[in-house]
C-alpha atoms as a PDB file:
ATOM      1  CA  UNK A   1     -38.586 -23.361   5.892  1.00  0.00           C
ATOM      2  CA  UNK A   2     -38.188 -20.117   3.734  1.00  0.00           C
ATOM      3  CA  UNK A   3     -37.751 -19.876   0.060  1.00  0.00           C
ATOM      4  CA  UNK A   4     -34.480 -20.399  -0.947  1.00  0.00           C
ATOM      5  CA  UNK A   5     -33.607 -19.437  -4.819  1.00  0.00           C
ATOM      6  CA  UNK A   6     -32.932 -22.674  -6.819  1.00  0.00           C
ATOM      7  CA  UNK A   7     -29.278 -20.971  -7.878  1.00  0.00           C
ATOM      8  CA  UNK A   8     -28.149 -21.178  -3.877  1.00  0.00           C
ATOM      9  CA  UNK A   9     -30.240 -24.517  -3.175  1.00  0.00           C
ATOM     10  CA  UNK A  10     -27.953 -26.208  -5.788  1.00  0.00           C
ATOM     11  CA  UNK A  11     -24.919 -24.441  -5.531  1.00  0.00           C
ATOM     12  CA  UNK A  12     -22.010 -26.668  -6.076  1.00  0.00           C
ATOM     13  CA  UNK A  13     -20.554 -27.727  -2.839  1.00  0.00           C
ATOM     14  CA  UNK A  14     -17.918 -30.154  -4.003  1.00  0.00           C
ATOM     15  CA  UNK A  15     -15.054 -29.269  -7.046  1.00  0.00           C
ATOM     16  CA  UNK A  16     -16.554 -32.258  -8.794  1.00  0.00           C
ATOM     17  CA  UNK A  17     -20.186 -30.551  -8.952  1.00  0.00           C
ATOM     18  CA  UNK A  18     -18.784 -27.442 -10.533  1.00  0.00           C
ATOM     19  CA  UNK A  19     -19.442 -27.641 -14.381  1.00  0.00           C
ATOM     20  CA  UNK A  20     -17.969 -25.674 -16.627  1.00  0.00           C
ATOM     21  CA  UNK A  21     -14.466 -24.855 -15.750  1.00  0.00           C
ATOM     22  CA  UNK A  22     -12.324 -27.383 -15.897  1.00  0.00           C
ATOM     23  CA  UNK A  23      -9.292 -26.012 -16.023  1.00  0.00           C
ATOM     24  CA  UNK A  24      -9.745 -23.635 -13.031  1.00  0.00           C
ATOM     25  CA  UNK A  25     -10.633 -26.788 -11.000  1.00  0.00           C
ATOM     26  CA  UNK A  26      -7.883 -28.443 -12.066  1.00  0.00           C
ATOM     27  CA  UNK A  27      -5.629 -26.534 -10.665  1.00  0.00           C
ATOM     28  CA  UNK A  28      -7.509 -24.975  -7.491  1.00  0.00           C
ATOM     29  CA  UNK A  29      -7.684 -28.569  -6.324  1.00  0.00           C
ATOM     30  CA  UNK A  30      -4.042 -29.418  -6.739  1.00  0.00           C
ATOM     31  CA  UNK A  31      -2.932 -26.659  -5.012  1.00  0.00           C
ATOM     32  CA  UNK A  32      -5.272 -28.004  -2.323  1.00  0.00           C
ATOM     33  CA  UNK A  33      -3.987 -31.201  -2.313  1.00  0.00           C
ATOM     34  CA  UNK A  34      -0.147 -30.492  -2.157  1.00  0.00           C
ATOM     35  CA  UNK A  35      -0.753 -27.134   0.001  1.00  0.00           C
ATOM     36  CA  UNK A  36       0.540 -24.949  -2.755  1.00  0.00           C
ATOM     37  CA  UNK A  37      -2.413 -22.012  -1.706  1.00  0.00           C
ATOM     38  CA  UNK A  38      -1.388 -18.667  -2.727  1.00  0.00           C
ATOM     39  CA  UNK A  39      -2.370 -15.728  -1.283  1.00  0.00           C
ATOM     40  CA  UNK A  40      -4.273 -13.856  -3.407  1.00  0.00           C
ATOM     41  CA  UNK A  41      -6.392 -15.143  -6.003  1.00  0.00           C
ATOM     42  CA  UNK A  42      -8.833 -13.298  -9.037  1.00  0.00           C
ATOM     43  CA  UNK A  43     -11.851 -15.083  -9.933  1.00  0.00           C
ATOM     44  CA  UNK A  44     -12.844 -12.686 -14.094  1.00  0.00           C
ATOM     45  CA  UNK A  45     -15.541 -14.110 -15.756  1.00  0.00           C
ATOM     46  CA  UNK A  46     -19.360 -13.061 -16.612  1.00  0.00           C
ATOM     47  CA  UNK A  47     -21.747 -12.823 -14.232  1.00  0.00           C
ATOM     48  CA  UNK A  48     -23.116 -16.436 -13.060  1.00  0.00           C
ATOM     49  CA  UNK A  49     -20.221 -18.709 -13.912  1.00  0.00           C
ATOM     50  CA  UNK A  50     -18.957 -19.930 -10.869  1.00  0.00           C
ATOM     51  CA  UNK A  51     -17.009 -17.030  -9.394  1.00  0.00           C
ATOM     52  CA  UNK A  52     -18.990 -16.620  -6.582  1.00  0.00           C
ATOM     53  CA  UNK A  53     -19.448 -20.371  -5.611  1.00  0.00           C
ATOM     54  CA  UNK A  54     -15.748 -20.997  -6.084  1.00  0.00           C
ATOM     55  CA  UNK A  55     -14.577 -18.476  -3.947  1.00  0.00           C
ATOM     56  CA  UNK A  56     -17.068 -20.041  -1.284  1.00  0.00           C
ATOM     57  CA  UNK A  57     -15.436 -23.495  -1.940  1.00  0.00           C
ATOM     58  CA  UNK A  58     -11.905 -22.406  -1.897  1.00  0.00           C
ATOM     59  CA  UNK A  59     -12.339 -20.789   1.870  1.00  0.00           C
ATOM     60  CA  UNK A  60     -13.833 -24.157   2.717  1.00  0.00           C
ATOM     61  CA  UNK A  61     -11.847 -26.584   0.894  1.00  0.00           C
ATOM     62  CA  UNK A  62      -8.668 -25.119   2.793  1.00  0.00           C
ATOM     63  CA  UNK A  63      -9.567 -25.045   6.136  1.00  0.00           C
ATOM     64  CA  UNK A  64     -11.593 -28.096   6.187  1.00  0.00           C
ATOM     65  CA  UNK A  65     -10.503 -30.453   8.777  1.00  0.00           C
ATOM     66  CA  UNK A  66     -11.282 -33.570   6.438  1.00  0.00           C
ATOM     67  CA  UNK A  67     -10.860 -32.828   2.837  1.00  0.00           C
ATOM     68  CA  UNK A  68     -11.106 -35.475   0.340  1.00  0.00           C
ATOM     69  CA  UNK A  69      -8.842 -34.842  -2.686  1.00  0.00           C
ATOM     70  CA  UNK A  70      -9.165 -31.470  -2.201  1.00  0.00           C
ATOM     71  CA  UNK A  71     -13.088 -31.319  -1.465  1.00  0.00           C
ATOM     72  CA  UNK A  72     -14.235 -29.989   1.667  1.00  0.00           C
ATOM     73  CA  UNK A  73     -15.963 -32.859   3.941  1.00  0.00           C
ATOM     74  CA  UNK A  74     -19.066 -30.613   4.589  1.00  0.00           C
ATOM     75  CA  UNK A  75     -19.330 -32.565   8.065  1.00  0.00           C
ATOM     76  CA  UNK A  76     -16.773 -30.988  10.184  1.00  0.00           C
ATOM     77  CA  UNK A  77     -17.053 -28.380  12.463  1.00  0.00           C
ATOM     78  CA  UNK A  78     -14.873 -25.935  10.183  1.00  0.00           C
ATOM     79  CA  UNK A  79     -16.882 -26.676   7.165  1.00  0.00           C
ATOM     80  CA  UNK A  80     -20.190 -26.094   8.746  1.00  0.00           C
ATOM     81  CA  UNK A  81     -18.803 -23.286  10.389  1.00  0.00           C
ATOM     82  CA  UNK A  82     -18.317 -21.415   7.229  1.00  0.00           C
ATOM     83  CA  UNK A  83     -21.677 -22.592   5.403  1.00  0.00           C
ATOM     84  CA  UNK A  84     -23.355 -20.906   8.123  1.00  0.00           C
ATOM     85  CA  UNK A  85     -21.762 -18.227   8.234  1.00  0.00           C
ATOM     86  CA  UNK A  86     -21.321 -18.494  12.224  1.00  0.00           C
ATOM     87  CA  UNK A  87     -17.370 -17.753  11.952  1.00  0.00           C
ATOM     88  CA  UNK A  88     -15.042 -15.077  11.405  1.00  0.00           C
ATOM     89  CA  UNK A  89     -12.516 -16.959   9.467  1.00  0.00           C
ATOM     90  CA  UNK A  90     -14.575 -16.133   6.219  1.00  0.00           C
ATOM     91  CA  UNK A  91     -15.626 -12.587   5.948  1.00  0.00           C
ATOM     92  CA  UNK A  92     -17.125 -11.494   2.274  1.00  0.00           C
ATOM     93  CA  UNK A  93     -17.395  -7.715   1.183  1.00  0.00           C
ATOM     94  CA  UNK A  94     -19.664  -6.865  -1.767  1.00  0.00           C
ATOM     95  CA  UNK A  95     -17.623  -3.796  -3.596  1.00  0.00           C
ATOM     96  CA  UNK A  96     -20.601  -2.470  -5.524  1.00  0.00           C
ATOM     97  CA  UNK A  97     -21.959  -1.127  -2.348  1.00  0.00           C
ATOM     98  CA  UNK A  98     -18.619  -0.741   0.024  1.00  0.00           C
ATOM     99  CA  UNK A  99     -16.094   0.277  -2.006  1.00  0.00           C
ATOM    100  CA  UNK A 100     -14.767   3.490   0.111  1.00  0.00           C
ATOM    101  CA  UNK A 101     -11.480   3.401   1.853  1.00  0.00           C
ATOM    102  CA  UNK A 102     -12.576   3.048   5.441  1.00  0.00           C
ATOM    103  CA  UNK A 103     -15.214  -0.136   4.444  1.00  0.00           C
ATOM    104  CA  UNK A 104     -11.520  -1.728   2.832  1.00  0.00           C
ATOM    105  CA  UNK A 105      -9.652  -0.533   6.193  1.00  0.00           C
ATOM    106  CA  UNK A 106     -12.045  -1.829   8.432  1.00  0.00           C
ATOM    107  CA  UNK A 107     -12.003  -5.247   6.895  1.00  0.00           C
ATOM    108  CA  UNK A 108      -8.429  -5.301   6.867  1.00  0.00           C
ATOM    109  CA  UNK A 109      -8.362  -4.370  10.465  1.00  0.00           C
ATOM    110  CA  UNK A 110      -9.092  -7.940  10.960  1.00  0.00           C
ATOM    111  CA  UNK A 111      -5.816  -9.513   9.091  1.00  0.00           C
ATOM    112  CA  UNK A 112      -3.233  -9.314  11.671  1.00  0.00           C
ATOM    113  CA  UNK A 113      -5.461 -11.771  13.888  1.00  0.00           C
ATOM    114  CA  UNK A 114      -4.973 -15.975  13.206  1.00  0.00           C
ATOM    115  CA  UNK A 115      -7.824 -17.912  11.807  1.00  0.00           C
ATOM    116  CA  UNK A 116     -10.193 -18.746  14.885  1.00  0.00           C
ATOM    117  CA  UNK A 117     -10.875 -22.676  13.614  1.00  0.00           C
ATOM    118  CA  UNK A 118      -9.457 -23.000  10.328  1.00  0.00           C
ATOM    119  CA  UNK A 119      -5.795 -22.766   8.997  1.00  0.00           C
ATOM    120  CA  UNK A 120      -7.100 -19.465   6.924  1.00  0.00           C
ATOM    121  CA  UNK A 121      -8.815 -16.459   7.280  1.00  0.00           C
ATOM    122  CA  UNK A 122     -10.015 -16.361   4.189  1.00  0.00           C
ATOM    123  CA  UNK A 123     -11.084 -12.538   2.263  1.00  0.00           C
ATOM    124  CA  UNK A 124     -13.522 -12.718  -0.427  1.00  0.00           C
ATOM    125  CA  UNK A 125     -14.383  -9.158  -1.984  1.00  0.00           C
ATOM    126  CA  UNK A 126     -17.164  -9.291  -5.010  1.00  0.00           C
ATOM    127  CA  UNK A 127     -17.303  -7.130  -7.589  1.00  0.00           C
ATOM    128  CA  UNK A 128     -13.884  -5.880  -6.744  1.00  0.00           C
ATOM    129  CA  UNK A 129     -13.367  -3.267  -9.487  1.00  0.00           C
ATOM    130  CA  UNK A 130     -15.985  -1.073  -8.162  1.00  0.00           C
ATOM    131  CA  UNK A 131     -13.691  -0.270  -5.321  1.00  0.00           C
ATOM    132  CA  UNK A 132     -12.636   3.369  -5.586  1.00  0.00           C
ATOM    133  CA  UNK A 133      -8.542   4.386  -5.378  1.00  0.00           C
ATOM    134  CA  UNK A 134      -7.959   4.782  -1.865  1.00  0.00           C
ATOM    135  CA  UNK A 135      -9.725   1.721  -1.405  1.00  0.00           C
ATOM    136  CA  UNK A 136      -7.310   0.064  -3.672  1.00  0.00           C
ATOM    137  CA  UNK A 137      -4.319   1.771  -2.162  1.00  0.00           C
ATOM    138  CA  UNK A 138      -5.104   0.285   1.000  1.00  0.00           C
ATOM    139  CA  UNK A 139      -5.295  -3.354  -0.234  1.00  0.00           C
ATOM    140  CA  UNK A 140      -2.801  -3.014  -2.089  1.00  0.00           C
ATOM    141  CA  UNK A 141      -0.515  -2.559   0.909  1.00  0.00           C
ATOM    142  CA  UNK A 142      -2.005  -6.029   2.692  1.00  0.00           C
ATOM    143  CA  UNK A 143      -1.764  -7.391  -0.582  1.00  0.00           C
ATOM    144  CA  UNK A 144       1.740  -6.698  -0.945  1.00  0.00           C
ATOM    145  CA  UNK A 145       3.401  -8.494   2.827  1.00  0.00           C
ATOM    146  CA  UNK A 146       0.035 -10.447   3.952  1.00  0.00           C
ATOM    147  CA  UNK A 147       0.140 -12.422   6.647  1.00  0.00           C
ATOM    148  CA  UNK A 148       1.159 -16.357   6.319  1.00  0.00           C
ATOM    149  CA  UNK A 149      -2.440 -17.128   7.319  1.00  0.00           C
ATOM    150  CA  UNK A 150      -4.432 -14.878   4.931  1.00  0.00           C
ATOM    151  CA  UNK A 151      -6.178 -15.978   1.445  1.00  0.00           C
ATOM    152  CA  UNK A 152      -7.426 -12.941  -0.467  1.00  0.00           C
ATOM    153  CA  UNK A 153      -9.983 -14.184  -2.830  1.00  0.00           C
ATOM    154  CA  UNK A 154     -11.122 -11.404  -5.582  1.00  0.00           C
ATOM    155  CA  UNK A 155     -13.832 -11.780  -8.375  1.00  0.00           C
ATOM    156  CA  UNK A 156     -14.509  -9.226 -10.606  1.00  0.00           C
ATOM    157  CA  UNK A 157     -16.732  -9.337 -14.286  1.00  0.00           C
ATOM    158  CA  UNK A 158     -14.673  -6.454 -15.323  1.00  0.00           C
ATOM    159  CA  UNK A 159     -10.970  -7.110 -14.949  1.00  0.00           C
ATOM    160  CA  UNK A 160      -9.895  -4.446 -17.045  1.00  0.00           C
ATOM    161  CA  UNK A 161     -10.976  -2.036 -14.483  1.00  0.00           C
ATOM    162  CA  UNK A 162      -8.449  -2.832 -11.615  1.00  0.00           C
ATOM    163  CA  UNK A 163      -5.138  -1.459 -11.615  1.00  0.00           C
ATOM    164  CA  UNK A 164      -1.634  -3.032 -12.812  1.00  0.00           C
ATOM    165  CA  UNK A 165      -0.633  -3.354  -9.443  1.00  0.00           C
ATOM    166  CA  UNK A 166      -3.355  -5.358  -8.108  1.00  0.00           C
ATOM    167  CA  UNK A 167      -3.106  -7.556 -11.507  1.00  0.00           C
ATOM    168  CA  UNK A 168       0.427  -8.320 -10.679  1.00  0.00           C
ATOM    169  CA  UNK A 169      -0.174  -9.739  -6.948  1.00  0.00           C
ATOM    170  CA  UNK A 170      -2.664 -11.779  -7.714  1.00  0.00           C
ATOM    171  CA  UNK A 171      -3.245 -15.244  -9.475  1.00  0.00           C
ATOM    172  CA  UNK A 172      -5.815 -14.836 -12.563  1.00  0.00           C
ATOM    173  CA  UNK A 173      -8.456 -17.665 -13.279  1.00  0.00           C
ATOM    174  CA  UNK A 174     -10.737 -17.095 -15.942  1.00  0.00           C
ATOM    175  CA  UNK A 175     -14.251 -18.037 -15.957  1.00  0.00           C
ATOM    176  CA  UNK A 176     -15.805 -18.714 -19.300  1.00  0.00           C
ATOM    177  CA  UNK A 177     -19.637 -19.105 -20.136  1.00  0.00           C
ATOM    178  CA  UNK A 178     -20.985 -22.573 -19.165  1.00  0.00           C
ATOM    179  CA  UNK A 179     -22.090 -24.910 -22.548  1.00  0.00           C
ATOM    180  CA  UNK A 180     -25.228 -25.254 -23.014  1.00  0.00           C
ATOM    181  CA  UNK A 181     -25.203 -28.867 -22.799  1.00  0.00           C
ATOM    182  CA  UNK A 182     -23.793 -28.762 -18.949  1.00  0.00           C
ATOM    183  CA  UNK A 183     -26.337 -26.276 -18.321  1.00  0.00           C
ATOM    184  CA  UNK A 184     -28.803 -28.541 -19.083  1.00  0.00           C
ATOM    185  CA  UNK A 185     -27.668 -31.089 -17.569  1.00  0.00           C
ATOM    186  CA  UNK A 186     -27.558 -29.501 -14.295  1.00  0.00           C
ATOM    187  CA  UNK A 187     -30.858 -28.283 -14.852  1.00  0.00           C
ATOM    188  CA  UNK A 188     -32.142 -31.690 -15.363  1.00  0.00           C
ATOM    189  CA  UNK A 189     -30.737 -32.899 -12.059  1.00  0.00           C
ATOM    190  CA  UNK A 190     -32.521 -30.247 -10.351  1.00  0.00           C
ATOM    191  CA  UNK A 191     -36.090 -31.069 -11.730  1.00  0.00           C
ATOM    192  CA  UNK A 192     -35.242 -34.819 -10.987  1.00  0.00           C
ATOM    193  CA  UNK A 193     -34.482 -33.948  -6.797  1.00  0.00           C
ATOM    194  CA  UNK A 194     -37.778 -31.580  -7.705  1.00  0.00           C
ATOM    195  CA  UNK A 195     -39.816 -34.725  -8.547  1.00  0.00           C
ATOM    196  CA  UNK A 196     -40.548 -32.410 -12.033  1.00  0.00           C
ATOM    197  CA  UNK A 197     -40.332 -32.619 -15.723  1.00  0.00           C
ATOM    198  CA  UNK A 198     -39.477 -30.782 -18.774  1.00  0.00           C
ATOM    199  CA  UNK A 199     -39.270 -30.757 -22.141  1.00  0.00           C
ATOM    200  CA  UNK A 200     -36.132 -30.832 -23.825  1.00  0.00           C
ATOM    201  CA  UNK A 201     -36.869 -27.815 -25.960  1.00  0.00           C
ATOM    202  CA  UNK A 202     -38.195 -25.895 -22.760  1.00  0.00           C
ATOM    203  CA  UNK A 203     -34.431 -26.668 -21.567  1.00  0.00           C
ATOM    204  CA  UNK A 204     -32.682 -25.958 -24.353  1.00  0.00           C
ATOM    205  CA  UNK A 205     -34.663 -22.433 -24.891  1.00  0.00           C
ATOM    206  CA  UNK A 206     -33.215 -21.101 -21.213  1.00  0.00           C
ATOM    207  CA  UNK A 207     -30.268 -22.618 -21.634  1.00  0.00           C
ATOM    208  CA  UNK A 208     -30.075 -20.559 -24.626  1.00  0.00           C
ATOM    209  CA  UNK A 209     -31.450 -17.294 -23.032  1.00  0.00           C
ATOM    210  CA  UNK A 210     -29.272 -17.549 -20.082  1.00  0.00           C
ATOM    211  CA  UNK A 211     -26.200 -16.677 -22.503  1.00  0.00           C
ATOM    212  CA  UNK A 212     -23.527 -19.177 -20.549  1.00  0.00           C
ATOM    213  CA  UNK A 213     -24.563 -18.360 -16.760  1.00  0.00           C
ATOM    214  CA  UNK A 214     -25.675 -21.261 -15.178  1.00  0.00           C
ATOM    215  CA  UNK A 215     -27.534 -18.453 -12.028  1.00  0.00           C
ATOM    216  CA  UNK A 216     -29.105 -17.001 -15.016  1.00  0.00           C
ATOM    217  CA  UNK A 217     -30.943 -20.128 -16.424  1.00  0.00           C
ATOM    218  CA  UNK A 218     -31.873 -20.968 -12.675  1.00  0.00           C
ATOM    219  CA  UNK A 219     -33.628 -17.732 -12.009  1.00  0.00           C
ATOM    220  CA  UNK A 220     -35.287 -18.173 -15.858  1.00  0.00           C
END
């Protein structure tokens, strides 16, 4: 089996797993539950807070044929559809390195079409400030009438950056550094599945270097 960093081999795949943001779970999973899902949602925060891995749980947790107060079941087809990346319902776009008008236009060439297995088709673009004008323009105009069966799902470590327009279509969530004490914690569970040890201090001195990003402290 190949390598797999210890950030993705724990990466929380249940609400109740994700530490750190309460709030934002909160109310993610209620609108789950009650089937309040908006369509369009922006995921600010710094880099290795979550963002990433709730987006990934959102497009699950919504289309999953099972969920459990709001959790995705992980067992049915849907769910392990969309872990291994073997559908089209999900499709993720990493701005940093497409963020021209056509890479935006060819995703949304996609929206008018109905989920394949899911209830969603679910669009999760990273780093979504890096997009360039025209590439906003042209969500903008999806984001404006989309399409009953569409979940946009934005995240963005610079929120400043995007424009008023995009701001006002969108609901905000906030991501804020993780306490070192959760950290821990987590990181403790992972040398425990490891069959490892460490000293407290040696935990405690990359919780404190990873600054509040829980990736961070993993790759330390």
């Amino acid at each position: 089996m190949a390598y797999q960093a210890l950030y993705r081999r724990w990466r929380p795949q249940t609400f109740e797993s994700v530490v750190g943001q309460t709030a934002t779970v909160k109310t993610l999973r209620h609108q789950i539950e009650t089937g309040q899902i908006a369509h369009a949602y922006l995921f600010c925060g710094c880099r290795g807070t979550g963002k990433t891995t709730m987006a990934k749980l959102m497009s699950r947790a919504i289309n999953c044929l099972n969920p459990n107060h709001g959790d995705p079941c992980g067992q049915c087809e849907v769910c392990r559809a969309i872990q291994t990346e073997s559908t089209m319902d999900v499709l993720e776009l990493d701005a940093a390195s497409n963020n021209s008008v056509d890479n935006i236009r060819e995703l949304l060439e996609q929206v008018r079409y109905p989920a394949q297995m899911g209830k969603y088709k679910v669009y999760i673009i990273d780093e979504v400030h890096m997009l360039s004008t025209a590439a906003f323009n042209a969500l903008l105009k999806t984001l404006e009438e989309p399409p009953a069966h569409v979940v946009f799902i934005l995240a963005t470590t610079e929120p400043q950056k995007l424009p008023a327009t995009i701001l006002s279509r969108v609901q905000r969530y906030d991501f804020g550094r993780i306490p070192s004490e959760l950290m821990i914690g987590r990181m403790k569970e992972a040398l425990d599945e490891l069959h490892m040890t460490a000293e407290p201090e040696a935990l405690q001195l990359v919780a404190r270097a990873a600054e509040g990003a829980m990736r961070d402290a993993f790759s330390i």
